[in-house]
C-alpha atoms as a PDB file:
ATOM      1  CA  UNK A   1       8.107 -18.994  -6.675  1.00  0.00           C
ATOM      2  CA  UNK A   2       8.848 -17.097  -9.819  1.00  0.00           C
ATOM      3  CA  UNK A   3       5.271 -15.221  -9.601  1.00  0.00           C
ATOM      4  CA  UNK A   4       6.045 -14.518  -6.198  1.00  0.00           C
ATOM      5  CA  UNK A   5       9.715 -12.852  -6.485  1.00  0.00           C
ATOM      6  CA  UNK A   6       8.295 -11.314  -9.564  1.00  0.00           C
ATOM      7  CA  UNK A   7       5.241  -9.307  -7.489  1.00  0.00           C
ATOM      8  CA  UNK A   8       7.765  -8.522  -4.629  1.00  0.00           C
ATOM      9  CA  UNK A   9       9.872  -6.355  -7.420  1.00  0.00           C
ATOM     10  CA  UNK A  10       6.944  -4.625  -8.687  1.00  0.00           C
ATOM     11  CA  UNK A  11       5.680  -3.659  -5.562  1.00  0.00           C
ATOM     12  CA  UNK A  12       9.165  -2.686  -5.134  1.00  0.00           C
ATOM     13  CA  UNK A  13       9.524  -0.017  -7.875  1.00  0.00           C
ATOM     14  CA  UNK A  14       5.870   0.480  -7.072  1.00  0.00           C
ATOM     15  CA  UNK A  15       6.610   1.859  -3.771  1.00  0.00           C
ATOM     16  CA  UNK A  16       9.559   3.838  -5.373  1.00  0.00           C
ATOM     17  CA  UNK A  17       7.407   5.440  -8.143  1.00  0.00           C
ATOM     18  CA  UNK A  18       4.894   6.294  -5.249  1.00  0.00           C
ATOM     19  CA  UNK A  19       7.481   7.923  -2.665  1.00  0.00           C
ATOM     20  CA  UNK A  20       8.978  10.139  -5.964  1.00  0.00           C
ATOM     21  CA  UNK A  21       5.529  11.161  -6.722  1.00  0.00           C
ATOM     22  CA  UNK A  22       4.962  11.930  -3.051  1.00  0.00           C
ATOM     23  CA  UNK A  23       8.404  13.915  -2.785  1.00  0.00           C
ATOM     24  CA  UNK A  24       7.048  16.259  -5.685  1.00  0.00           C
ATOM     25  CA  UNK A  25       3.903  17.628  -3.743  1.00  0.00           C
ATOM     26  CA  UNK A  26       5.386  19.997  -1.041  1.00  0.00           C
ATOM     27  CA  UNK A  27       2.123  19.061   1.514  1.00  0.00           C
ATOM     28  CA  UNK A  28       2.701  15.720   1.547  1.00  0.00           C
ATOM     29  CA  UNK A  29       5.431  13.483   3.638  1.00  0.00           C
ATOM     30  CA  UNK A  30       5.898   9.823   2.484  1.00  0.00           C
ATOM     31  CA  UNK A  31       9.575   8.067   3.041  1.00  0.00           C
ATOM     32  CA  UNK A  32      11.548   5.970   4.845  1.00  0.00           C
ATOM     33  CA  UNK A  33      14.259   6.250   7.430  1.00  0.00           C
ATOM     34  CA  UNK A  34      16.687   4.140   6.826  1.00  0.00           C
ATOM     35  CA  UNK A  35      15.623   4.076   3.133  1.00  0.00           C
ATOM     36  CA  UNK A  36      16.521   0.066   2.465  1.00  0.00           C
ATOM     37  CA  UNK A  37      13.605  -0.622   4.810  1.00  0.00           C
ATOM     38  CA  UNK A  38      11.395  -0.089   1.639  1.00  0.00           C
ATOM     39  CA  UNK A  39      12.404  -3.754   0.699  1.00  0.00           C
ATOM     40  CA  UNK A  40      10.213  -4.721   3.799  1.00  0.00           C
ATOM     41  CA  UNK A  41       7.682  -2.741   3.329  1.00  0.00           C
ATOM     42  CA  UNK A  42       5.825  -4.641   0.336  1.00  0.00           C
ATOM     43  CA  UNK A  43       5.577  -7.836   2.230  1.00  0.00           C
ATOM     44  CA  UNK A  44       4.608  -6.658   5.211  1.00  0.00           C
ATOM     45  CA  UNK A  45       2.172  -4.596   3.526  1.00  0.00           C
ATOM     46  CA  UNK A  46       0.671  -8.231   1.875  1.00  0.00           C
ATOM     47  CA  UNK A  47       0.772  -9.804   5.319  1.00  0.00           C
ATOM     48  CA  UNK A  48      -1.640  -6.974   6.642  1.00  0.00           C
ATOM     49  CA  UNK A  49      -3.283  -7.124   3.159  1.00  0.00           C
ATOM     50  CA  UNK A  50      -4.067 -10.525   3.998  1.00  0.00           C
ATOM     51  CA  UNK A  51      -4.796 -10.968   7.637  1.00  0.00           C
ATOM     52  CA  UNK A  52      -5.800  -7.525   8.745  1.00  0.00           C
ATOM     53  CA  UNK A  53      -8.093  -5.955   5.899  1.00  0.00           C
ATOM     54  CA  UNK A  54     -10.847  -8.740   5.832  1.00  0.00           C
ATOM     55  CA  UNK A  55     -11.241  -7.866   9.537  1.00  0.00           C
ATOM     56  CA  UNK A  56     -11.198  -4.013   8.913  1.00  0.00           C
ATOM     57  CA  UNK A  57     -13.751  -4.463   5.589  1.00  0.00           C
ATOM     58  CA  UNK A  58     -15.826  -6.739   8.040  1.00  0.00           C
ATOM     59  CA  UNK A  59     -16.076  -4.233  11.333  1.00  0.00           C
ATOM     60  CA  UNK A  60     -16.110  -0.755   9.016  1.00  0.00           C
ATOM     61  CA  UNK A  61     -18.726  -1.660   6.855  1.00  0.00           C
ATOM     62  CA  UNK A  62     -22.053  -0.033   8.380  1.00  0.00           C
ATOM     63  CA  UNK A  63     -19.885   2.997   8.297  1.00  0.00           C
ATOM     64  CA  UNK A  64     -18.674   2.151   4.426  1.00  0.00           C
ATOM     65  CA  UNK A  65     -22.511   1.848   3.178  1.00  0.00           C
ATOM     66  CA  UNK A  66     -23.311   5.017   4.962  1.00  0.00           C
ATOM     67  CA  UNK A  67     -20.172   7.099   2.949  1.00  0.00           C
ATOM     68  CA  UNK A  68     -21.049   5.575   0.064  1.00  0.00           C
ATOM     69  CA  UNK A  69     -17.511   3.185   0.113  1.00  0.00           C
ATOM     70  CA  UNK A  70     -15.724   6.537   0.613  1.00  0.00           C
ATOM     71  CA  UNK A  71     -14.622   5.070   3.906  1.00  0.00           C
ATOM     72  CA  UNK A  72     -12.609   2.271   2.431  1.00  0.00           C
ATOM     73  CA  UNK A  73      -9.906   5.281   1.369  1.00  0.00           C
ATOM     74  CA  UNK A  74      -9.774   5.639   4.856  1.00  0.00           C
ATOM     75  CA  UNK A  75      -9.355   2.467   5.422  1.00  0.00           C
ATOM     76  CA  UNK A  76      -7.120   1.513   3.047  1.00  0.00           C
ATOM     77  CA  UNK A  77      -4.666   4.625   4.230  1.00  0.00           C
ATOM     78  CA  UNK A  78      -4.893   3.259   7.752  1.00  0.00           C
ATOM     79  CA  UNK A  79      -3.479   0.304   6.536  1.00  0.00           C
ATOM     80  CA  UNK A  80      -1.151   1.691   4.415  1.00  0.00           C
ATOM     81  CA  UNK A  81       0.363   3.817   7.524  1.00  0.00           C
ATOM     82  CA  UNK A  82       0.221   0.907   9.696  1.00  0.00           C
ATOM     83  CA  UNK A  83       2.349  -1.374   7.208  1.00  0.00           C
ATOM     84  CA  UNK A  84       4.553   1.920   6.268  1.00  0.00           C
ATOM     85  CA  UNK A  85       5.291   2.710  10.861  1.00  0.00           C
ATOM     86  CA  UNK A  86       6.094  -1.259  10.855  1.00  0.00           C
ATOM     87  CA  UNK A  87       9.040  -1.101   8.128  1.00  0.00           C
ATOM     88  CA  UNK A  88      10.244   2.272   9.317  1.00  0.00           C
ATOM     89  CA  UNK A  89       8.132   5.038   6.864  1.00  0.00           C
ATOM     90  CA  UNK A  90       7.691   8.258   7.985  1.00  0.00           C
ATOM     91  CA  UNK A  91       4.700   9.863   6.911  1.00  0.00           C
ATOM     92  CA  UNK A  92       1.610  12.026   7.344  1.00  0.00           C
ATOM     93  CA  UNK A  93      -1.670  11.741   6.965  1.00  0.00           C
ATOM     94  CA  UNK A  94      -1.760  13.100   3.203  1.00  0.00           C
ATOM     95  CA  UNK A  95       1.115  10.779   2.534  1.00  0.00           C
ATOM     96  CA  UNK A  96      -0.823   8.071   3.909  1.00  0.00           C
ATOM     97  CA  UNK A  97      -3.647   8.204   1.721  1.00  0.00           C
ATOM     98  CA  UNK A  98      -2.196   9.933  -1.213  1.00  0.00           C
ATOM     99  CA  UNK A  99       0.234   6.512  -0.983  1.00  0.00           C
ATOM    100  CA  UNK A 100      -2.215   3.768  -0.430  1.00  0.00           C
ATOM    101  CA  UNK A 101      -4.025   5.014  -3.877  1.00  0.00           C
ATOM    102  CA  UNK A 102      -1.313   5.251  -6.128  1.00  0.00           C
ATOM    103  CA  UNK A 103       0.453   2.357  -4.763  1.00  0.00           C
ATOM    104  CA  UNK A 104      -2.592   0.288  -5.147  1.00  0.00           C
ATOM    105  CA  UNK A 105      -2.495   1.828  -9.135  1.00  0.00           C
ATOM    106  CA  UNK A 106       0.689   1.006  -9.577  1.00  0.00           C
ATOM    107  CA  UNK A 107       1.035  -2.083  -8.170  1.00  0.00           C
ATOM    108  CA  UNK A 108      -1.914  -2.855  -9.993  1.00  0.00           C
ATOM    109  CA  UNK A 109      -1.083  -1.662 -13.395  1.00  0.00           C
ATOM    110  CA  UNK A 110       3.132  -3.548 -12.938  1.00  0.00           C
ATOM    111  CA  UNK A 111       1.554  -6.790 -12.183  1.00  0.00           C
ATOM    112  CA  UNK A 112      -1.324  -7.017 -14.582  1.00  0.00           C
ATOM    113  CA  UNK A 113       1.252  -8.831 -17.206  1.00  0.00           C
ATOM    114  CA  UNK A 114       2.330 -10.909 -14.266  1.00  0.00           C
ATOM    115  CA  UNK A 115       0.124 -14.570 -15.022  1.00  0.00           C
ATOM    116  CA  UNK A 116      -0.827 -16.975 -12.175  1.00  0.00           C
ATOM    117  CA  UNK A 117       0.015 -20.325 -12.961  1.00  0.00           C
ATOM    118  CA  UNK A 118      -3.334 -22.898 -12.798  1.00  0.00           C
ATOM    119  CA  UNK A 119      -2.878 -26.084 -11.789  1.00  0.00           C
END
């Protein structure tokens, strides 16, 4: 439970570090409206993570070895904007996939020190 609350507030100030860095490119339109909806978003965006993107990898994969894996960005921003439109974000398609990457680097790099616990 501890792992789990501790991922949540990572992807939390992940989220927050990737709006800022959105807000400081003028081309590019990432927030949310109300802005405490944020606290949904990284759940939700595990939930489609988890049920949704195995599906997607599955279906888009002719069209993923043909790009060369280029089309998972796609992918992965589709996702992103689908998860970010459930929790209230308002955003373009630049913010879209500018904020799928660096929230997936972010994320990444907050919860490396974060250990899973082996049974």
């Amino acid at each position: 439970m501890k792992n789990i609350m501790l991922r949540w507030v990572a992807g939390l100030f992940a989220i927050l570090i990737t709006i800022w860095a959105a807000n400081q490119i003028p081309p590019i339109k990432l927030a949310w409206e109300p802005g405490w909806h944020v606290i949904i978003f990284v759940p939700a965006m595990a939930v489609i993570n988890a049920l949704i993107r195995p599906v997607v990898k599955l279906m888009s994969m002719p069209i993923n070895c043909m790009t060369f894996g280029l089309f998972s960005f796609l992918a992965n921003a589709l996702l992103f904007w689908g998860a970010g439109k459930l929790t209230g974000g308002l955003m373009n398609g630049w913010g879209a996939l500018f904020g799928s990457v660096v929230y997936a680097a972010v994320s990444t790099v907050l919860c490396w020190p974060i250990k899973e616990k082996r049974a």
